[in-house]
Protein backbone atom coordinates (compact mmCIF):
# COMPACT_ATOMS: atom_id res chain seq x y z
CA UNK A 1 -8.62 20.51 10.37
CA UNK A 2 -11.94 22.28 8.98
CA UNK A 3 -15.14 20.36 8.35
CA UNK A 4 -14.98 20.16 4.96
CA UNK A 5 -11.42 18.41 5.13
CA UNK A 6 -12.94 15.77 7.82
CA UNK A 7 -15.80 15.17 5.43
CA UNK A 8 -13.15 14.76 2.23
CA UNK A 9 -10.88 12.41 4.56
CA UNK A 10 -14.21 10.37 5.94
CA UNK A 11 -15.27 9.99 1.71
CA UNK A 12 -11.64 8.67 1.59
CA UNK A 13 -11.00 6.21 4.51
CA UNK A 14 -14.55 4.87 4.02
CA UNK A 15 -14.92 4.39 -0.11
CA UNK A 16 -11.47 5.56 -2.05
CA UNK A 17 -9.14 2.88 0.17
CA UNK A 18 -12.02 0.08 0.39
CA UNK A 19 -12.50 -0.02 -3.16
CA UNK A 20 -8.79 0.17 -4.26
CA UNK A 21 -8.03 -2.48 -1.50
CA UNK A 22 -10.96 -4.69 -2.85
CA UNK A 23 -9.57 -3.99 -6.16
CA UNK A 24 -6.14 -5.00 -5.63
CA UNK A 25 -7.48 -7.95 -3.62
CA UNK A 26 -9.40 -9.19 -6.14
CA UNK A 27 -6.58 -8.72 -8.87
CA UNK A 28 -3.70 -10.29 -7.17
CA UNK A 29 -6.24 -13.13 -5.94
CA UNK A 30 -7.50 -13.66 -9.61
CA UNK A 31 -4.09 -14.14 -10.53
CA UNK A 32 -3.13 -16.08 -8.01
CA UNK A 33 -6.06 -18.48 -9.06
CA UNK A 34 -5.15 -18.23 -12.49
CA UNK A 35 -1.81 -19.14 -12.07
CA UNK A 36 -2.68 -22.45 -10.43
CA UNK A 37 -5.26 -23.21 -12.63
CA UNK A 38 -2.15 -22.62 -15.68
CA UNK A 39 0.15 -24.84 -13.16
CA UNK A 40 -2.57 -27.44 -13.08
CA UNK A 41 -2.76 -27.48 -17.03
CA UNK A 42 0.56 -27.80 -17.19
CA UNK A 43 0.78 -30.74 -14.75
CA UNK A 44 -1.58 -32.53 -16.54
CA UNK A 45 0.33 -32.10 -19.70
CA UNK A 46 3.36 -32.41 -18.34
CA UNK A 47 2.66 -36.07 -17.28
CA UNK A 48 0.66 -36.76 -20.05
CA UNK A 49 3.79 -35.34 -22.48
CA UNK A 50 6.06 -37.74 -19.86
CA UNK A 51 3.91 -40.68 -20.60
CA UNK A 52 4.27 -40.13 -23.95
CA UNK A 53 8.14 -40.13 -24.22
CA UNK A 54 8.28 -43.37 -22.00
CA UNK A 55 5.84 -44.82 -24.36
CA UNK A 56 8.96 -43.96 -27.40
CA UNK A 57 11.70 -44.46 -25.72
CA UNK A 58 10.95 -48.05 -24.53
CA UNK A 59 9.51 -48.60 -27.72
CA UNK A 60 13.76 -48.37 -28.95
CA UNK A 61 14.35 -49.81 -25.53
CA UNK A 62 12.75 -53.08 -26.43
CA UNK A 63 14.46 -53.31 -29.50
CA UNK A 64 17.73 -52.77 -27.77
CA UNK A 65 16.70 -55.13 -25.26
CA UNK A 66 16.23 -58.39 -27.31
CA UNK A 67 18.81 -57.61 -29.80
CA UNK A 68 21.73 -57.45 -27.20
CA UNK A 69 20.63 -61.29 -26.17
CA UNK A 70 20.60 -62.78 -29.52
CA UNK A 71 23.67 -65.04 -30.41
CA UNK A 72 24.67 -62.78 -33.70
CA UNK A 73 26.01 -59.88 -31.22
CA UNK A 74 26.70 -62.21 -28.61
CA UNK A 75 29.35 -63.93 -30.89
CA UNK A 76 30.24 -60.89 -32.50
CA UNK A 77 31.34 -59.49 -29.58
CA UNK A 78 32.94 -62.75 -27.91
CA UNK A 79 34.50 -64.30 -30.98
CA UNK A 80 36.59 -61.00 -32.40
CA UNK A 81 38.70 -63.51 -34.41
CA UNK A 82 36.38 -65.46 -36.63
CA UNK A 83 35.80 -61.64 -38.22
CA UNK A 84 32.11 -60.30 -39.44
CA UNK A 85 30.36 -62.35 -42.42
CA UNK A 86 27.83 -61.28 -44.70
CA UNK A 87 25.12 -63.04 -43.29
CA UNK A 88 26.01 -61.94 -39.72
CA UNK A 89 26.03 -58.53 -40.48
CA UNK A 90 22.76 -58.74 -42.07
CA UNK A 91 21.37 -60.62 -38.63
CA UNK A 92 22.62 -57.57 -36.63
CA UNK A 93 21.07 -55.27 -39.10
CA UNK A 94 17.76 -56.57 -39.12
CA UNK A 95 17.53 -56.89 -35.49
CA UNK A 96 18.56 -52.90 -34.84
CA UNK A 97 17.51 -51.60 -38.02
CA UNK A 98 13.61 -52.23 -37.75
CA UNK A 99 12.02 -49.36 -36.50
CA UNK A 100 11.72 -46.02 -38.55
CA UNK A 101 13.31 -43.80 -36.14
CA UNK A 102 16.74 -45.84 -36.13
CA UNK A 103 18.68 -44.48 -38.34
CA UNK A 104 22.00 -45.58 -37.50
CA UNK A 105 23.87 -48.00 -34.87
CA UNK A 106 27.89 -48.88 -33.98
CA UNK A 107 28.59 -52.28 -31.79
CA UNK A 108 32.09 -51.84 -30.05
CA UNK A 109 33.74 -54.89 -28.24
CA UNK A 110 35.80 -53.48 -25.15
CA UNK A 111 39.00 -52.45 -27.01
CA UNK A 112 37.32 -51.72 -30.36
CA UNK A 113 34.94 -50.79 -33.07
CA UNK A 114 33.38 -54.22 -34.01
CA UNK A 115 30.41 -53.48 -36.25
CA UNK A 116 28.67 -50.07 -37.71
CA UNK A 117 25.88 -49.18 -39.80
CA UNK A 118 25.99 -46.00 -40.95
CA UNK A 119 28.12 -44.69 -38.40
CA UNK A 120 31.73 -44.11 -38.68
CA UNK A 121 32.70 -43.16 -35.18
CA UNK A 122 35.26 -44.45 -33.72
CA UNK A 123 36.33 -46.60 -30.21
CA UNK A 124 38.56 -43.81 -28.99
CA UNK A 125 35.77 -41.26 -30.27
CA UNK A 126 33.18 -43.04 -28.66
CA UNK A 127 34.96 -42.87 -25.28
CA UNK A 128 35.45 -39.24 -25.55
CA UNK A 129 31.71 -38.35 -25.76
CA UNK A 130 30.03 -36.86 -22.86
CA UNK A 131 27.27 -39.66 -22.29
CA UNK A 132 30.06 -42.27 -22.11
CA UNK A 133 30.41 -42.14 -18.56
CA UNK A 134 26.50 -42.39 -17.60
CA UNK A 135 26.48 -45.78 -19.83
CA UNK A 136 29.18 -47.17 -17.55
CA UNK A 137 27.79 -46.06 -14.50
CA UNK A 138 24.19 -47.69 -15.56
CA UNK A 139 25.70 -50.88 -15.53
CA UNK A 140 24.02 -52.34 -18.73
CA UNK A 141 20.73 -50.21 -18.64
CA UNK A 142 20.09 -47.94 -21.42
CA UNK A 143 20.95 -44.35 -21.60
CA UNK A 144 19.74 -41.99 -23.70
CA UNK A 145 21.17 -38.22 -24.26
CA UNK A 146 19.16 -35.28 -26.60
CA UNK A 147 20.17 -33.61 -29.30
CA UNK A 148 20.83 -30.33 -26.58
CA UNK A 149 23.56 -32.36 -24.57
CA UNK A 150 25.08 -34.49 -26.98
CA UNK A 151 26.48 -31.69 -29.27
CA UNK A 152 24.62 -33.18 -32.37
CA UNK A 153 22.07 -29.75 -32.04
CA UNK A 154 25.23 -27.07 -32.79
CA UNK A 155 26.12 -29.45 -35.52
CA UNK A 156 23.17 -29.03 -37.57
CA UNK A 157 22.06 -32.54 -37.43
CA UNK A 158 20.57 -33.11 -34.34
CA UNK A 159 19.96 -36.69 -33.28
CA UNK A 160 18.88 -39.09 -29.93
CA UNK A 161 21.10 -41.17 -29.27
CA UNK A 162 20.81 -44.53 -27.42
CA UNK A 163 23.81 -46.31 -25.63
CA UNK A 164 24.15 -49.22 -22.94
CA UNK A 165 26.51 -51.45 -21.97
CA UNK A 166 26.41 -55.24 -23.29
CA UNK A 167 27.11 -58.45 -20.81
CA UNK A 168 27.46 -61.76 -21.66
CA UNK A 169 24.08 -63.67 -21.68
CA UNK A 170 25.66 -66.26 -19.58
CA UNK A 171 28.01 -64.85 -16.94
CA UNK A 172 26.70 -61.11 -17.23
CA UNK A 173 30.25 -60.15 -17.77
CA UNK A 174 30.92 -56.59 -19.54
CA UNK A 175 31.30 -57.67 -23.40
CA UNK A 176 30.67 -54.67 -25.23
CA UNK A 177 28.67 -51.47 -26.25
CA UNK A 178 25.80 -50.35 -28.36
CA UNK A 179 25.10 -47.22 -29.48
CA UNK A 180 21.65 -46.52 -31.87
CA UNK A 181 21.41 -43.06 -33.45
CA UNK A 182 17.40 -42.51 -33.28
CA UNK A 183 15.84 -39.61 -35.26
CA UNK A 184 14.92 -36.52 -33.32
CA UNK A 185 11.47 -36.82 -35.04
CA UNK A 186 10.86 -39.22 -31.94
CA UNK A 187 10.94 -36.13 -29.85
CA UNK A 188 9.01 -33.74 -31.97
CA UNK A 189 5.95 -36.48 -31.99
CA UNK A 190 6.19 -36.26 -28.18
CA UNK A 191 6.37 -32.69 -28.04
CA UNK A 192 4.10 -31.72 -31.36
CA UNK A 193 1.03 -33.06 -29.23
CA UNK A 194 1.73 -31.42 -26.14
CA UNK A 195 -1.07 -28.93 -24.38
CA UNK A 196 0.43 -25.36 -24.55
CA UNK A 197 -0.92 -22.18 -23.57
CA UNK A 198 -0.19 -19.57 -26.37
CA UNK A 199 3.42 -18.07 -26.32
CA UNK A 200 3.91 -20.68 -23.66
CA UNK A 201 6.86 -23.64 -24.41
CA UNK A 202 7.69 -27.33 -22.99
CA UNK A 203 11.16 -27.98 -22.46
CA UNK A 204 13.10 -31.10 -21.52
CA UNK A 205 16.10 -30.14 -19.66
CA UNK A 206 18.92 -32.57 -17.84
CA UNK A 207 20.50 -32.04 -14.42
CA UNK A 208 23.42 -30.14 -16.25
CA UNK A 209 21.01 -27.31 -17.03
CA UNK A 210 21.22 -27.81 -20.74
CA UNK A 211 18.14 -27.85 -23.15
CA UNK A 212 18.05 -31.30 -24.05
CA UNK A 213 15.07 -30.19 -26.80
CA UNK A 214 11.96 -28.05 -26.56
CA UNK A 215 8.77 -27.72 -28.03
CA UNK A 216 9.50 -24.47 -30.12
CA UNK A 217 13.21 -25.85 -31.10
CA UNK A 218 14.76 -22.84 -30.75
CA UNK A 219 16.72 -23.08 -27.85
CA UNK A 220 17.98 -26.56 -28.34
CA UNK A 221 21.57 -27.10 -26.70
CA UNK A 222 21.71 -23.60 -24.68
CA UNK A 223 22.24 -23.12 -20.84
CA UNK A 224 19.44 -23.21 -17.63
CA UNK A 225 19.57 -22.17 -14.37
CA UNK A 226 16.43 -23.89 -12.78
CA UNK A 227 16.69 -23.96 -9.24
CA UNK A 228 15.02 -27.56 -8.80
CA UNK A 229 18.13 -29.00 -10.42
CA UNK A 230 20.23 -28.20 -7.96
CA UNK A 231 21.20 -30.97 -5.29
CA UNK A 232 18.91 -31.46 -2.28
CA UNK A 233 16.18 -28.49 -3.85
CA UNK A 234 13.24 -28.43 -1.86
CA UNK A 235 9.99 -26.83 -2.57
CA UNK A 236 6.33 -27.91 -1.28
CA UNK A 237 5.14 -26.58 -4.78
CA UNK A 238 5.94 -27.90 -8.81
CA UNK A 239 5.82 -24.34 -9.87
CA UNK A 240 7.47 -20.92 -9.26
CA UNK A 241 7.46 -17.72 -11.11
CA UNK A 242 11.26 -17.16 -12.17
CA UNK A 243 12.92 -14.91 -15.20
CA UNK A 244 13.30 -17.38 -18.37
CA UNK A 245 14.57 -15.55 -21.50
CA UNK A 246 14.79 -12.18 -19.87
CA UNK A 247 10.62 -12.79 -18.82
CA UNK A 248 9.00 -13.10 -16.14
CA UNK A 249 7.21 -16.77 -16.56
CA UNK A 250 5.32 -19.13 -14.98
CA UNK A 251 7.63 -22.25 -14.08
CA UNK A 252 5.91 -25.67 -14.07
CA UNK A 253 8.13 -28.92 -13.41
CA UNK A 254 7.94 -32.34 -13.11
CA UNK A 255 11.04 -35.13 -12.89
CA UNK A 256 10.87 -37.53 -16.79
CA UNK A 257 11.20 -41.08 -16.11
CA UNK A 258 14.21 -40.68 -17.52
CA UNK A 259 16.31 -39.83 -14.35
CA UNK A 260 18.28 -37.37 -15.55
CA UNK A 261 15.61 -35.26 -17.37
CA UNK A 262 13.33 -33.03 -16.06
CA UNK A 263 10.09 -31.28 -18.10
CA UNK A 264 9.34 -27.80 -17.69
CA UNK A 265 6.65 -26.07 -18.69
CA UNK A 266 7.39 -22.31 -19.48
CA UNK A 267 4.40 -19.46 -19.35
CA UNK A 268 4.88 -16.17 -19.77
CA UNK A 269 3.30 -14.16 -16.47
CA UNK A 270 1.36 -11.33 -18.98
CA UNK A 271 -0.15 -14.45 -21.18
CA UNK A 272 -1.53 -15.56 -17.59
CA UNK A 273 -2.50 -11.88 -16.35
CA UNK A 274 -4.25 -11.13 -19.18
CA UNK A 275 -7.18 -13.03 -18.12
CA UNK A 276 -7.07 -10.63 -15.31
CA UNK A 277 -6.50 -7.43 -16.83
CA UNK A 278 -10.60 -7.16 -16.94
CA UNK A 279 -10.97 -6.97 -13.06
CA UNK A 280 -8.06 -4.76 -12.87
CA UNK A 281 -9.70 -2.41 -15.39
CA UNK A 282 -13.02 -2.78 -13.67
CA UNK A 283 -11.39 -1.81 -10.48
CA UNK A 284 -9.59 1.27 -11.89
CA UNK A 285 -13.08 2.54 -13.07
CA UNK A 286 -14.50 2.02 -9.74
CA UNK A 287 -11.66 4.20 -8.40
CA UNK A 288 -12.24 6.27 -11.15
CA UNK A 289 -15.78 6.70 -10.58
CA UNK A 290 -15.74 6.92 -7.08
CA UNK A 291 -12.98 9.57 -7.44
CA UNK A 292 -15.89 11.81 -9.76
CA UNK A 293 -18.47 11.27 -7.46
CA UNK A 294 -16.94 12.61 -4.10
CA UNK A 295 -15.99 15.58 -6.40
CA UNK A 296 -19.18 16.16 -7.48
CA UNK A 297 -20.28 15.25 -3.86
CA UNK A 298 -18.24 18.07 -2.51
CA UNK A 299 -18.96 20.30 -5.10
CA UNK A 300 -22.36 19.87 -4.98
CA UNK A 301 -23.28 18.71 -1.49
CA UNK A 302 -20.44 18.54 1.15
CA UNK A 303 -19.29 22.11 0.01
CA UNK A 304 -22.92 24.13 0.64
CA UNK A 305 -23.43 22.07 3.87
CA UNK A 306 -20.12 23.28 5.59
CA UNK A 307 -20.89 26.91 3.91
CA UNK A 308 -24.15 27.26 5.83
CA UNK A 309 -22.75 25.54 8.75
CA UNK A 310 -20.54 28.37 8.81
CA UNK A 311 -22.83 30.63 7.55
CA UNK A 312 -24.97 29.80 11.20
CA UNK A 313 -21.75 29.87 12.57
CA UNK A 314 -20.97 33.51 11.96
CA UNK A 315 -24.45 34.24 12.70
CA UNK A 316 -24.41 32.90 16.13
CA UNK A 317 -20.90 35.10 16.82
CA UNK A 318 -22.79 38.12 15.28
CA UNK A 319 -25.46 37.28 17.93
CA UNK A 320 -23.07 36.56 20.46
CA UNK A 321 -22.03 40.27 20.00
CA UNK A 322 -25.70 41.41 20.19
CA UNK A 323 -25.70 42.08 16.07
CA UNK A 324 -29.21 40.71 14.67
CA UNK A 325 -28.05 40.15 11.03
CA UNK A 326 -30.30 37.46 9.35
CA UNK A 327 -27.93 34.96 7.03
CA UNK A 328 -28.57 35.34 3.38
CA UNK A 329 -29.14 32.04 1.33
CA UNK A 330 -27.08 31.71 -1.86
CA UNK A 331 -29.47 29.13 -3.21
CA UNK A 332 -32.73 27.99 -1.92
CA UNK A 333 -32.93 24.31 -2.07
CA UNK A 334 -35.73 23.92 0.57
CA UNK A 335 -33.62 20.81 2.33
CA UNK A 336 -32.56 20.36 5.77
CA UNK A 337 -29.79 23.41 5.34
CA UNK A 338 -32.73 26.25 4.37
CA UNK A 339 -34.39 24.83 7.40
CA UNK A 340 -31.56 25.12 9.36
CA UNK A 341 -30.76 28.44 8.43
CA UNK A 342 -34.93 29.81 8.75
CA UNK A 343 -34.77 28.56 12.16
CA UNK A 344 -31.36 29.97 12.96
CA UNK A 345 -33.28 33.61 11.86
CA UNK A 346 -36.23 33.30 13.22
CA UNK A 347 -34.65 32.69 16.49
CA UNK A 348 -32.32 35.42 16.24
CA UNK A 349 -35.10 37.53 14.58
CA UNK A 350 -37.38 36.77 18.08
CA UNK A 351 -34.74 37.54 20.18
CA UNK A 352 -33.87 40.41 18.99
CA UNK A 353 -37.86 41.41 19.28
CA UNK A 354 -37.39 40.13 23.33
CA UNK A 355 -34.70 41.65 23.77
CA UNK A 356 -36.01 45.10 22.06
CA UNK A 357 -39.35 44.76 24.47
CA UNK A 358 -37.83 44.18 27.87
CA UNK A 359 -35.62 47.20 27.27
CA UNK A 360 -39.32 48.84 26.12
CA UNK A 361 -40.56 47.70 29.45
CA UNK A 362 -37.40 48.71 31.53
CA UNK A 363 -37.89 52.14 30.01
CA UNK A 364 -41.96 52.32 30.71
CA UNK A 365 -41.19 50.94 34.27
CA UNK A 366 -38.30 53.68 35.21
CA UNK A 367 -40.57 56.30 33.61
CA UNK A 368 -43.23 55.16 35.62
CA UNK A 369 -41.17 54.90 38.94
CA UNK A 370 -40.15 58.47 38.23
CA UNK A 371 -43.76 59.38 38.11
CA UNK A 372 -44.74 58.11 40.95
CA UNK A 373 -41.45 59.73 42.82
CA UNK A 374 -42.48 62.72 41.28
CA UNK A 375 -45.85 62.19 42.50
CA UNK A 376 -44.75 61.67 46.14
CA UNK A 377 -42.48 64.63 46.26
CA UNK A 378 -44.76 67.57 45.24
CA UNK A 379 -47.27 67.64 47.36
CA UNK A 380 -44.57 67.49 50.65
CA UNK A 381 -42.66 70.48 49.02
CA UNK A 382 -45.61 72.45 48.35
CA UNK A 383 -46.04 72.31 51.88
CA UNK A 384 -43.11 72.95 53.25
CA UNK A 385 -43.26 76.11 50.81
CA UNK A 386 -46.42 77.23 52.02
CA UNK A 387 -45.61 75.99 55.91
CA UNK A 388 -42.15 78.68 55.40
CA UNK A 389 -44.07 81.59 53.79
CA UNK A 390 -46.60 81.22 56.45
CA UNK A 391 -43.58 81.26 59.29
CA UNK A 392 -42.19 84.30 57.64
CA UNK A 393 -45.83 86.25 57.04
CA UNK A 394 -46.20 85.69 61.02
CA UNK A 395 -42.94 86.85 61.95
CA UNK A 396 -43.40 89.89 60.09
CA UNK A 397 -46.66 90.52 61.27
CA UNK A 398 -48.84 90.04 58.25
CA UNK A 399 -51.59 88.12 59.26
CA UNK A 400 -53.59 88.27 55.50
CA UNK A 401 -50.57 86.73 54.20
CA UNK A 402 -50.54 84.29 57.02
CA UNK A 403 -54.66 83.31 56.36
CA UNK A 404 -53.94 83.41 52.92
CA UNK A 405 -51.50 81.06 52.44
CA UNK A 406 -53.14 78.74 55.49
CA UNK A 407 -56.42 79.15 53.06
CA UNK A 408 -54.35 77.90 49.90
CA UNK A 409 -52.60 75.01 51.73
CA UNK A 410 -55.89 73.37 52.66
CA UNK A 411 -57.09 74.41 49.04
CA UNK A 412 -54.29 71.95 47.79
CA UNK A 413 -54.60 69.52 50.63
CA UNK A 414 -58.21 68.92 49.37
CA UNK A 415 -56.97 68.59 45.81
CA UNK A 416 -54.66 65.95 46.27
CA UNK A 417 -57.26 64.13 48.90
C-alpha cells in the first residue's frame, strides 16, 4: 500500500469512523432517551386519564348501586303480578334517571322485560348481546361495555352501556337485570382532557382487541392486535415500539380499573425523532466537514509530503547509482519538507565533491608514484648503457671511447648525487 494510502486510511480509522460512530451513538441514544421520556408522559397521563374514568364510571356506579336496593325495583322485580303503577314507575325513574349522562334504562325480571324508559329492547334481545355473558359471570357487579364492542359505534349512535345483575336485598338470590344506556359524552370528558403529544392518540381497548373508543374517534369499533392482551404476556417494560395504522409508533400501556380494558397510548416514532433530527443533522455535518478537510488535507498537505518523500526517495536511488542530481522543489514553502530536501542536496552535493577529490588525490598519488618509479629507474639504465658501451669500446680496442664514456658516467653520477 503506498504512503499516501496509509496516511488516507490513518485520517479514516482515526476521525471519519469516530465521528460517525459518535454520531450514531449519540442519535440512537437521544432517541432512546426521548422515547422514555414520551413513555413517561404517557404513563403519567395514562393513569391520570384512568383516574379520571373511575372517577365517571362510579359516579353511574353509585347510582346503580342504591337504586337496585330500594323497595320500588325490589318489588317490581319480586311481585310480577301486582303489574307497574304510575307512581312506581315514576319511583324507578327518578332513582335511574338523575344524572345527565343517563339517557335511557330497561329492568328485566329473569324471564322478562319488566320496566323500560326509553328503551325498547327486548328479554330475548337482551340475552343475545355480547356483554350478556360478562354480567352473569360478575355475579351482581356492574359491567360496562363501549360504544367499540357493543355494536352501538357501526350504528351511528354510539352509547356506554351499564348492566349488572340484581339479587334480592334479603337472600341475595338472582332477581333480575339492569341495564342504563349512558351517553358517550362520559367518555369524551375523560378523553377531551387527556395529555397528548401532537399526532399522538389515547385509546381504550378490551381484551378482545376491539377499540372500545379513542381520543380522535375515528377508529371506534375496529380490530387490535396488541401483544399485551394476549394470555400470560410478559414484558419488564409498559411500552414497545410496534406498527399501529401501517406506522411505526410508540406503544404505551397500562391495565383500566375496569378489568377488561386496557389504555394505550399511541405515538408516532417520527413525532418522537424529530426532536432528534438536530443531532443527527449536526452529526452529518461533522462527517461532512471532516470529509472536506482530509481532502483539502491531502490535497494540500498529505499529497506534497509523500511527493518529496519520494522525491528524496528517487534521489537517494540516483545516488545509490553514483548520479548527483539535486531534487527540484515544485513550491518553496520553507517547512520541514524544503529542509528536508536542502539537506538531502547538500549531502549529495558534498559527496559528490568527496568523492570527486579522493579520485583527484588517487590520480596525484599514482602520478606521483610513477614519478618517483621513473625517478628510480633512469639513473640504473643510464648505467647499465654506459657500463655496455664501455664493455664493447674495450673489446674492440678503443680506449678514447672507453675514457670517454667512464668520464661521462661519473659526469652523471655527480649529477644525480
Amino acid at each position: 500500500m503506498k504512503l499516501r494510502r496509509k496516511i488516507l486510511l490513518a485520517i479514516i480509522l482515526l476521525v471519519f469512523i469516530p465521528v460517525i460512530v459518535m454520531g450514531v451513538v449519540s442519535y440512537y441514544n437521544f432517541s432512546s432517551a426521548m422515547e422514555k421520556k414520551s413513555n413517561n408522559f404517557y404513563w403519567i397521563s395514562l393513569l391520570e386519564t384512568d383516574r379520571k374514568l373511575k372517577f365517571a364510571l362510579s359516579e353511574i356506579n353509585s347510582i346503580s348501586n342504591a337504586a337496585i336496593t330500594q323497595p320500588a325495583i325490589q318489588q317490581a322485580l319480586k311481585s310480577r303480578d301486582s303489574g307497574m303503577t304510575y307512581d312506581r314507575k315514576q319511583e324507578i325513574n327518578n332513582l335511574l334517571i338523575n344524572h345527565p349522562m343517563i339517557t335511557s334504562f330497561s329492568l328485566y325480571s329473569k324471564t322478562s322485560l319488566v320496566y323500560q324508559y326509553n328503551s325498547p329492547l327486548s328479554y330475548n334481545d337482551m340475552k343475545q348481546q355480547v356483554w350478556f355473558r360478562d354480567m352473569e359471570k360478575a355475579e351482581g357487579r356492574p359491567v360496562w361495555s363501549g360504544p367499540g364492542e357493543n355494536g352501538s359505534a357501526e350504528t351511528g349512535k354510539p352509547v356506554m352501556i351499564h348492566a349488572r345483575i340484581i339479587k334480592d336485598y334479603y337472600s341475595l338470590e338472582d332477581i333480575g337485570y339492569l341495564v342504563i344506556y349512558v351517553k358517550p359524552d362520559i367518555l369524551d370528558q375523560v378523553f377531551w382532557e387527556s395529555a397528548t403529544l401532537k399526532s399522538g392518540d389515547i385509546l381504550l381497548v378490551n381484551k378482545q382487541g376491539s377499540i372500545v373508543f379513542n381520543k380522535s374517534g375515528g377508529h371506534i369499533g375496529e380490530k387490535v392486535h396488541f401483544p399485551f392482551l394476549a394470555d400470560g404476556f410478559q414484558q419488564e417494560k409498559d411500552y414497545y415500539v410496534d406498527t399501529y395504522q401501517h406506522e411505526k409508533s410508540l406503544i404505551t400501556f397500562l391495565p383500566s380499573h375496569n378489568d377488561p380494558w386496557y389504555l394505550v397510548a399511541v405515538t408516532p416514532l417520527k413525532l418522537i425523532r424529530s426532536e432528534s433530527v438536530s443531532i443527527r443533522n449536526i452529526a452529518v455535518i461533522l462527517v461532512l466537514f471532516s470529509l472536506l478537510s482530509a481532502l483539502w488535507f491531502d490535497q494540500f498537505f498529505i499529497r506534497r509530503l509523500v511527493r518529496s518523500i519520494i522525491s528524496a526517495v528517487n534521489g537517494m536511488k540516483r545516488v545509490k547509482q553514483g548520479i548527483f542530481v539535486p531534487i527540484q522543489s515544485h513550491v518553496e514553502r520553507f517547512d520541514e519538507t524544503d529542509l528536508l530536501i536542502d539537506g538531502f542536496n547538500r549531502m549529495s552535493q558534498q559527496k559528490q565533491e568527496l568523492i570527486q577529490q579522493v579520485e583527484t588525490e588517487q590520480t596525484r598519488k599514482k602520478e606521483a608514484e610513477m614519478q618517483a618509479l621513473v625517478a628510480q629507474i633512469n639513473p640504473h639504465f643510464i648505467y647499465n648503457s654506459l657500463e655496455s658501451i664501455n664493455s664493447m669500446a674495450v673489446l674492440a680496442g678503443n680506449r678514447d671511447i672507453s675514457k670517454m664514456v667512464i668520464s661521462l658516467g661519473k659526469l652523471a653520477a655527480h649529477q644525480h648525487q
